[in-house]
Protein backbone atom coordinates (compact mmCIF):
# COMPACT_ATOMS: atom_id res chain seq x y z
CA UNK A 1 24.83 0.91 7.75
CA UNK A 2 24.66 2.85 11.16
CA UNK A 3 28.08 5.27 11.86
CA UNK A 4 27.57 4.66 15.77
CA UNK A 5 25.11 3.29 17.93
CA UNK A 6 22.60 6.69 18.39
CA UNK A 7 21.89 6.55 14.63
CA UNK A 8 20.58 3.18 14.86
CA UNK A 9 18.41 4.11 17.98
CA UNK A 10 16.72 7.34 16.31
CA UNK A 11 16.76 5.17 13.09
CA UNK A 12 13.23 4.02 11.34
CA UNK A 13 14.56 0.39 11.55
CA UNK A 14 14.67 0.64 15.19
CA UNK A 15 11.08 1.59 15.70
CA UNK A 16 9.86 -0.62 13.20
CA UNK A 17 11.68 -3.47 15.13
CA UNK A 18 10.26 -2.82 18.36
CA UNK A 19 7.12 -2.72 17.13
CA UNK A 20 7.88 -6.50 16.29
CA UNK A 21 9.47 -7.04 19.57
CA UNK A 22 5.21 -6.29 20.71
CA UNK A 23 4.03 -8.11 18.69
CA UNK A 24 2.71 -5.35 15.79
CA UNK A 25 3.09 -7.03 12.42
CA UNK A 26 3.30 -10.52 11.00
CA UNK A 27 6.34 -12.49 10.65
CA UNK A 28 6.14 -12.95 7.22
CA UNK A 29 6.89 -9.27 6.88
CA UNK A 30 9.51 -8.78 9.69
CA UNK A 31 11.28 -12.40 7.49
CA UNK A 32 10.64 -10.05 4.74
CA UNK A 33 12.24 -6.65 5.57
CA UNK A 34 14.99 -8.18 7.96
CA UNK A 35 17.92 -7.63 5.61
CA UNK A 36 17.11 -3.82 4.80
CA UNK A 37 17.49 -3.55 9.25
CA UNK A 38 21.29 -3.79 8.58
CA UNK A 39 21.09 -6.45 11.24
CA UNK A 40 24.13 -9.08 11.61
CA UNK A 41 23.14 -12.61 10.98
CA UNK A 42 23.12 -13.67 14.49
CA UNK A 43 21.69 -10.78 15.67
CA UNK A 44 18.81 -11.41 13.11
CA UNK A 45 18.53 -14.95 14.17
CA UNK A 46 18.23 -14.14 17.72
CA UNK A 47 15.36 -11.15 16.84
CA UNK A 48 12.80 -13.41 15.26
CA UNK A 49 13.27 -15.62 18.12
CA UNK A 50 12.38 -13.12 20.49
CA UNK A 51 9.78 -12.08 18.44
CA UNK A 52 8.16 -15.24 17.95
CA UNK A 53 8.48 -15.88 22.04
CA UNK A 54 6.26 -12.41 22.34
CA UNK A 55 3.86 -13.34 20.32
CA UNK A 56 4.51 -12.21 16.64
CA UNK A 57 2.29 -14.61 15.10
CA UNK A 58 1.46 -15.43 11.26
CA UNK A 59 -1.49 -13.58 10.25
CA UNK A 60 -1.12 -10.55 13.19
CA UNK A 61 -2.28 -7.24 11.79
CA UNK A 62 -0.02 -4.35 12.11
């Protein structure tokens, strides 16, 4: 989805994602929009973990 690592970074999907990683949003939305990220399995595993462990909680207004 992203030709090298810098398009990812300046990428939407990277700023939407660390907003998760603060805890902006719910989880039922990041579980919702995780595939369009272009995220690996694992590596989508191991985000909703992290954002979970940060807070992210069900019912957290972005």
């Amino acid at each position: 989805m992203y030709p090298n690592d810098n398009d990812f970074m300046n990428s939407t999907a990277a700023a939407r994602l660390n907003g998760y990683l603060e805890g902006y949003g719910t989880l039922e939305v990041l579980q919702a929009e995780l595939d369009s990220y272009g995220l690996s399995p694992g590596a989508s595993k191991r985000l909703l973990n992290i954002a979970k462990r940060r807070g992210l909680t069900p019912g957290c207004k972005l």
